[in-house]
Protein backbone atom coordinates (compact mmCIF):
# COMPACT_ATOMS: atom_id res chain seq x y z
CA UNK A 1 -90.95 -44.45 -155.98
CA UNK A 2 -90.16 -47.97 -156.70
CA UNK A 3 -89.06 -49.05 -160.11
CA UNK A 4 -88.34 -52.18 -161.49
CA UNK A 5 -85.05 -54.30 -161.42
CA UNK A 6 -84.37 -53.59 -164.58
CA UNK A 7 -84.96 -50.95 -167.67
CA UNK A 8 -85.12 -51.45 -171.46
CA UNK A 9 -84.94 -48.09 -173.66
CA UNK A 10 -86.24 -48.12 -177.18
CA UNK A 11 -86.11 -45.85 -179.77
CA UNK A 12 -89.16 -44.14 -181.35
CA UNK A 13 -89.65 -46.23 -184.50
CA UNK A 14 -89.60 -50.39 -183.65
CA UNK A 15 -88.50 -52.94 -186.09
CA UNK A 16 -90.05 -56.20 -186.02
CA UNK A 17 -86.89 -57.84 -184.10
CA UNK A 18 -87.79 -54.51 -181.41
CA UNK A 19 -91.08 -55.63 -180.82
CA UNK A 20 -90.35 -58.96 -180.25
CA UNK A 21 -87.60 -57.58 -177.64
CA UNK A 22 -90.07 -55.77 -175.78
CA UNK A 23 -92.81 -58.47 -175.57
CA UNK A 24 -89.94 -60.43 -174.49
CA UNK A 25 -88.91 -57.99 -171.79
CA UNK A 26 -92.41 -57.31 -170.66
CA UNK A 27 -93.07 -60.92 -170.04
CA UNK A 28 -89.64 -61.18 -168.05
CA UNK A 29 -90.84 -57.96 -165.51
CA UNK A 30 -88.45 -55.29 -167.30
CA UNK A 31 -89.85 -51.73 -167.50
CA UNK A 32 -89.78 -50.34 -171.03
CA UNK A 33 -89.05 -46.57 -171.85
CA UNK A 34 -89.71 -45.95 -175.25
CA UNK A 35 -89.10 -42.47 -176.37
CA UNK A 36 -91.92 -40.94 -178.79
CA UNK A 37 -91.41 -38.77 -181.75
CA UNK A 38 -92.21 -35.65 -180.22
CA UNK A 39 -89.66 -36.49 -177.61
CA UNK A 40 -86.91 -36.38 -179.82
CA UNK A 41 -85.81 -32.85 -180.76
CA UNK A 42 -84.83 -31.62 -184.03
CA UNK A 43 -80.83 -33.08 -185.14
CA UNK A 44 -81.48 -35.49 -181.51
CA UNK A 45 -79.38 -32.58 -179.72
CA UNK A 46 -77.37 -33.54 -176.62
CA UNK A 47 -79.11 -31.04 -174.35
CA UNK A 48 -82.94 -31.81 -174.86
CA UNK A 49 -82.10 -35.54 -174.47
CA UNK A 50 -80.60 -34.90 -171.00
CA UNK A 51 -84.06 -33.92 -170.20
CA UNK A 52 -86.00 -36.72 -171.76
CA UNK A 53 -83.40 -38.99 -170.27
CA UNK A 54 -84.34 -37.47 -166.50
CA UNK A 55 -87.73 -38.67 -167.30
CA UNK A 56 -87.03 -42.57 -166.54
CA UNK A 57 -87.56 -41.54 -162.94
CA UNK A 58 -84.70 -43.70 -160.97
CA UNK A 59 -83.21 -45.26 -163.69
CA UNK A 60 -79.12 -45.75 -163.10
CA UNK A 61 -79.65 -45.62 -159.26
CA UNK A 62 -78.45 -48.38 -157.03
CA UNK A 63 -79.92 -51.53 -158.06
CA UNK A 64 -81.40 -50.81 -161.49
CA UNK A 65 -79.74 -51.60 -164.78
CA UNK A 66 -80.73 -49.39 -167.59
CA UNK A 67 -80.16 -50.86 -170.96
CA UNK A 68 -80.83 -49.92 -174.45
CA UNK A 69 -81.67 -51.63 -178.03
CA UNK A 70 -81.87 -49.50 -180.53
CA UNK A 71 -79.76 -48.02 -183.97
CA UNK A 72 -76.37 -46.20 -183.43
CA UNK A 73 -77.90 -42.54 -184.17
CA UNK A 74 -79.99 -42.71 -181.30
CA UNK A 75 -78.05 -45.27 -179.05
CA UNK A 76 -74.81 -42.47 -179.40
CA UNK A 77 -76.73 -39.67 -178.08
CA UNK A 78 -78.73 -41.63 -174.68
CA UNK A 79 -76.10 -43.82 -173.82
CA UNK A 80 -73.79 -41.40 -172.09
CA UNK A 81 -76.69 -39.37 -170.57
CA UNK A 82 -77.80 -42.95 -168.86
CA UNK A 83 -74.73 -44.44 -168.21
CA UNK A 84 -74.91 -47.46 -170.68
CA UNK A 85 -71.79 -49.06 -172.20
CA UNK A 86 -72.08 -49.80 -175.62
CA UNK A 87 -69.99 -52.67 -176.19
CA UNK A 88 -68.87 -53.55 -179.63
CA UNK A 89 -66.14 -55.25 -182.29
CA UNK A 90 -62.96 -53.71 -182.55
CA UNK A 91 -63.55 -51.83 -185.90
CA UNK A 92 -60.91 -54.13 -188.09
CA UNK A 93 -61.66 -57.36 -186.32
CA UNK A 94 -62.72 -58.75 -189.38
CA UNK A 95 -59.46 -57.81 -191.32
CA UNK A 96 -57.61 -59.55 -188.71
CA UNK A 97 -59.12 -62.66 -188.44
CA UNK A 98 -57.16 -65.34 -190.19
CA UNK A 99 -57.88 -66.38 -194.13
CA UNK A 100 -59.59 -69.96 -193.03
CA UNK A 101 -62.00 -68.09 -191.19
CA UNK A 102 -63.45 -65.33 -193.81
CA UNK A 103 -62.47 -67.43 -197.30
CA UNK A 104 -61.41 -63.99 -198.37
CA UNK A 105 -59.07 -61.28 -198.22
CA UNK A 106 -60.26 -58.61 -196.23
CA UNK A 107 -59.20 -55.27 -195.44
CA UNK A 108 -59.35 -52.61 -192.84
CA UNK A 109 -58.33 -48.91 -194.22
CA UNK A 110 -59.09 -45.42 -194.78
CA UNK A 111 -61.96 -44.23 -197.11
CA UNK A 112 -59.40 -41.77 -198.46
CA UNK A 113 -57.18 -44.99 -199.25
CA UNK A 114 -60.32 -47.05 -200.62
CA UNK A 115 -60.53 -43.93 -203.43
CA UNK A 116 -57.28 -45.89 -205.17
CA UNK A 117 -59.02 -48.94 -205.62
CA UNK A 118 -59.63 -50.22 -209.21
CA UNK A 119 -61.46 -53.83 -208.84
CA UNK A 120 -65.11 -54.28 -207.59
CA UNK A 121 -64.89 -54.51 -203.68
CA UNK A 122 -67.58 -54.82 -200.88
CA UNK A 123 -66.96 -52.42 -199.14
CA UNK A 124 -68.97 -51.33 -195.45
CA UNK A 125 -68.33 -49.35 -192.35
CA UNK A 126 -67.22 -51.57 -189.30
CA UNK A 127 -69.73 -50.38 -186.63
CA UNK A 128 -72.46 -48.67 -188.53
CA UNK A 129 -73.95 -47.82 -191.65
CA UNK A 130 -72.74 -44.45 -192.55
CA UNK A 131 -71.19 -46.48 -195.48
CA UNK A 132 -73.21 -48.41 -197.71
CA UNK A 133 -72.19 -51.73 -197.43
CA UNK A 134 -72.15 -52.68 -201.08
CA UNK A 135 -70.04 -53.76 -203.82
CA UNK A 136 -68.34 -50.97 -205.17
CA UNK A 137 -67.51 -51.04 -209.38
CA UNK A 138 -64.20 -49.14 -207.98
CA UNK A 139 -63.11 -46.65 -205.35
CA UNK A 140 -64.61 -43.90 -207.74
CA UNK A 141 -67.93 -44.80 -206.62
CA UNK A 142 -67.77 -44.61 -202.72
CA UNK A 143 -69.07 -41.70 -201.62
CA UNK A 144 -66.79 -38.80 -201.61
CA UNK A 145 -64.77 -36.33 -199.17
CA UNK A 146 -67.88 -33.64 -199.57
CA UNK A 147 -70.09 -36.90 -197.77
CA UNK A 148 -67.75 -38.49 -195.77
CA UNK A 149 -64.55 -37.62 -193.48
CA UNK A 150 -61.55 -39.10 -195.85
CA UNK A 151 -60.30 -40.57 -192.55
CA UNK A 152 -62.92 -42.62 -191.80
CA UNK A 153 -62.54 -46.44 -191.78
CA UNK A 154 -64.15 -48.89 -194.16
CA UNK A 155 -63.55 -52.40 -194.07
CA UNK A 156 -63.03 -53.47 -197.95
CA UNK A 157 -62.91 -57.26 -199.01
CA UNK A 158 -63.38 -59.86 -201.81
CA UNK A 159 -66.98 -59.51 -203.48
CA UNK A 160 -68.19 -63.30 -201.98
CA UNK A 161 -71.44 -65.08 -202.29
CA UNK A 162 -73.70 -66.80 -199.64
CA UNK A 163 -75.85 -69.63 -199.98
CA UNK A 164 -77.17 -69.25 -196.49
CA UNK A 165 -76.81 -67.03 -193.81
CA UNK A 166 -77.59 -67.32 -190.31
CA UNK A 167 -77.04 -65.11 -187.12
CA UNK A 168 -75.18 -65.98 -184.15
CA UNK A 169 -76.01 -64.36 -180.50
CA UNK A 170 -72.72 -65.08 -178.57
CA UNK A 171 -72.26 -64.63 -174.68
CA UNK A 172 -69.78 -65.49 -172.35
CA UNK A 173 -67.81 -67.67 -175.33
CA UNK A 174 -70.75 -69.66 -175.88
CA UNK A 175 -73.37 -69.40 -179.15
CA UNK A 176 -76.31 -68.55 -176.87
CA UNK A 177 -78.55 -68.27 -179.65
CA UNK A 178 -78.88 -68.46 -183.76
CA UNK A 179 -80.93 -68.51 -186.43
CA UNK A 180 -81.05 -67.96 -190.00
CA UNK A 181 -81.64 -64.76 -191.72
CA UNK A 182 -81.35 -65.13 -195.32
CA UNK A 183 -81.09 -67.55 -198.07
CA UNK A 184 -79.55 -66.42 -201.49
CA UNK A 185 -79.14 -63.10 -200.41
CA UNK A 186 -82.56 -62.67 -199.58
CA UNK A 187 -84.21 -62.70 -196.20
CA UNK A 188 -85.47 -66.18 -194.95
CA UNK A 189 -86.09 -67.05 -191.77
CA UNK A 190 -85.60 -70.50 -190.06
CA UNK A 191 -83.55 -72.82 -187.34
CA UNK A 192 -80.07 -72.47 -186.74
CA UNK A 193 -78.20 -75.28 -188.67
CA UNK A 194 -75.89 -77.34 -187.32
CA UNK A 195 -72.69 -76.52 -189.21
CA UNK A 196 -73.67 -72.95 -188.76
CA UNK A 197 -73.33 -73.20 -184.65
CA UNK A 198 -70.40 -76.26 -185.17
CA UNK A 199 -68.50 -73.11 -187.21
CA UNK A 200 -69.37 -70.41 -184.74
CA UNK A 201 -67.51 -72.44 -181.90
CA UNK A 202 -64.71 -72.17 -184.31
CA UNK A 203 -64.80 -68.90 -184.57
CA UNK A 204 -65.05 -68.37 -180.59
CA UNK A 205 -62.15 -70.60 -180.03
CA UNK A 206 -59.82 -69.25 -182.59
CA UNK A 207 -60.87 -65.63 -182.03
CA UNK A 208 -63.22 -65.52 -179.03
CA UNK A 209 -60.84 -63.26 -176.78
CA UNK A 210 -60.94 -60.51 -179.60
CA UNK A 211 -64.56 -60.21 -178.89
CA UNK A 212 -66.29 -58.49 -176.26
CA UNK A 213 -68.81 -60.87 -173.77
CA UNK A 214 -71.91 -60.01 -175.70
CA UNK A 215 -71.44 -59.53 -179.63
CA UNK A 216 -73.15 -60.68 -183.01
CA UNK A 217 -72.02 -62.66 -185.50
CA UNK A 218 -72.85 -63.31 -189.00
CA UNK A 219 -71.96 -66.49 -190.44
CA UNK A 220 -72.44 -67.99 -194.28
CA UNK A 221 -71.56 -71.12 -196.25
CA UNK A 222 -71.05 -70.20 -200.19
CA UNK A 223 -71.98 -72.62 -203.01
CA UNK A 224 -68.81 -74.90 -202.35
CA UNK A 225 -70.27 -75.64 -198.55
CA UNK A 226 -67.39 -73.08 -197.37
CA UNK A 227 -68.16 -71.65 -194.08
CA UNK A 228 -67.20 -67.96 -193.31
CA UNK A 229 -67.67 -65.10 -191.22
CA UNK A 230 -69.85 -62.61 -192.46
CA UNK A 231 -69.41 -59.63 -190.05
CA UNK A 232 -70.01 -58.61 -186.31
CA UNK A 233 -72.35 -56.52 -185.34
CA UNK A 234 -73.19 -54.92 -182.01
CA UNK A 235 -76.06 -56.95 -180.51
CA UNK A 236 -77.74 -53.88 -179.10
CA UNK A 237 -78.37 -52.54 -182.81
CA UNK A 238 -78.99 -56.17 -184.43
CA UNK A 239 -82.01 -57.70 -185.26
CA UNK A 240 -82.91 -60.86 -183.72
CA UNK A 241 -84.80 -62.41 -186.66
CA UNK A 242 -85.99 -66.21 -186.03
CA UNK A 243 -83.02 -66.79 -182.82
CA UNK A 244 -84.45 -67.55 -179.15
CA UNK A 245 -86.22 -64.08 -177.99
CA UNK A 246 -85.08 -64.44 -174.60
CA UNK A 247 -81.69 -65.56 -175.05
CA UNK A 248 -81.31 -62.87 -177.95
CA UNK A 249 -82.38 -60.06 -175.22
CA UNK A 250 -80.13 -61.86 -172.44
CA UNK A 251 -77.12 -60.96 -175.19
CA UNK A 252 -78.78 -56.96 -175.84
CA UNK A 253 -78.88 -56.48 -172.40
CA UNK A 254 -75.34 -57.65 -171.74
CA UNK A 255 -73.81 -55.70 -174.68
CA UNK A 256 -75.55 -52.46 -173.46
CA UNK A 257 -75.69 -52.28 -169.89
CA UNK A 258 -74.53 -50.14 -166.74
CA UNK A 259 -70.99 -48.98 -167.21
CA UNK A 260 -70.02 -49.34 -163.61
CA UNK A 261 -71.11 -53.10 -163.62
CA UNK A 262 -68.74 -53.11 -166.79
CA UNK A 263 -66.27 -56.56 -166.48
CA UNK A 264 -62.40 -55.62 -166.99
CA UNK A 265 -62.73 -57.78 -170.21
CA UNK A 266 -65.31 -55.59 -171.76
CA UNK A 267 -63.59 -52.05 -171.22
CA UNK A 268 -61.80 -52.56 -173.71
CA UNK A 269 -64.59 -52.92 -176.35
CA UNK A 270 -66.69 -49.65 -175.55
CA UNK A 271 -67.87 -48.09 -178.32
């Protein structure tokens, strides 16, 4: 059987950003496995994916690179059965980058410790959503221990405003691609602007070794023309709104690739 160079796994429901991925893909000769809703079994239990997963036929042999875009749920069940590392952001990266580069105070800490708080907060979950990133009245009103695991990490910060946001696709300490994704907090597509990519070379030089190869990073300037980091995301769950298809899927495949073709850099941002 011979099978392409490459493979691209999708989930079962595509967002816009996943379609373009795969159109993008398909023009560029990858094969795309996209699982269907009847494929995925009731709570997406380990032991009926192993099956599915045997279904890609010679994907993870010699030669061919099996890679995945898709949300965490799904992408934390597959990627072990292929053998993809998921690379992603330390989970307080943000709280340790330094003030001139997130205009506000930012902090990485237990949801059990973000109970005590008593000032509005934005508060999120570093690597997924299983917090609502929102701003939070207090620490009353993040969901409690019955819901969540009082261990589990939140990032909380200042409640800041954006003008205008944009999305930055960075490889290999470069801004391989950008675009903007919102505009007064609501979505609104269009070109990467120049003091958005000028600030995200900031960011890579001041912080660019904290990072793994392949990452995502928001960016905003506020109403004062402030820039600031946003967040980072993992670029194999991120939308790749109005940025370069083909250099947004050159970062996706990067971040969630074969684990033996893993760089020593990058082991140490596995998710």
């Amino acid at each position: 059987m011979t099978c392409p160079p490459r493979i691209l796994v999708l989930p079962p429901r595509l967002t816009a950003s996943a379609r373009t991925l795969r159109a993008t893909a398909l023009r560029r000769g990858l094969r795309i496995v996209e699982a269907t809703a009847s494929a995925v079994p009731k709570g997406l239990g380990r032991p009926g994916w192993a099956g599915w997963a045997e279904g890609i036929g010679c994907a993870g042999s010699d030669g061919h690179a099996v890679h995945l875009h898709a949300g965490p749920s799904f992408a934390d069940v597959v990627a072990p059965t292929l053998g993809i590392a998921l690379l992603e952001a330390p989970a307080d990266w943000l709280a340790r980058l330094p003030r001139t580069l997130t205009r506000r105070d930012i902090r990485a800490m237990t949801i059990g410790e973000a109970y005590r708080l008593r000032r509005p907060a934005f508060v999120k979950s570093p690597n997924d959503k299983s917090i609502p990133a929102l701003v939070y009245a207090d620490g009353s009103r993040l969901p409690g221990p019955d819901a969540v695991d009082p261990a589990t990490v939140v990032l909380v910060s200042d409640v800041m405003t954006f003008s205008v946001e944009y999305r930055l696709h960075l490889l290999d300490g470069t801004v391989h691609a950008a675009g903007q994704y919102a505009e007064a907090g609501r979505l609104r597509l269009g070109p990467p602007d120049g003091g958005a990519l000028a600030f995200g070379r900031d960011v890579l030089a001041a912080a660019g070794e904290s990072l793994p190869s392949a990452i995502v990073v928001d960016v905003g300037r506020d109403d004062e023309g402030r820039w600031a980091v946003i967040e980072a995301n993992a670029a194999w769950a991120s939308g790749c709104y109005s940025a370069d298809p083909d250099r947004a899927l050159e970062t996706v495949l990067r971040a969630a690739g074969p684990a033996t073709a893993l760089s020593p850099h990058d082991r140490a941002f596995v998710r």
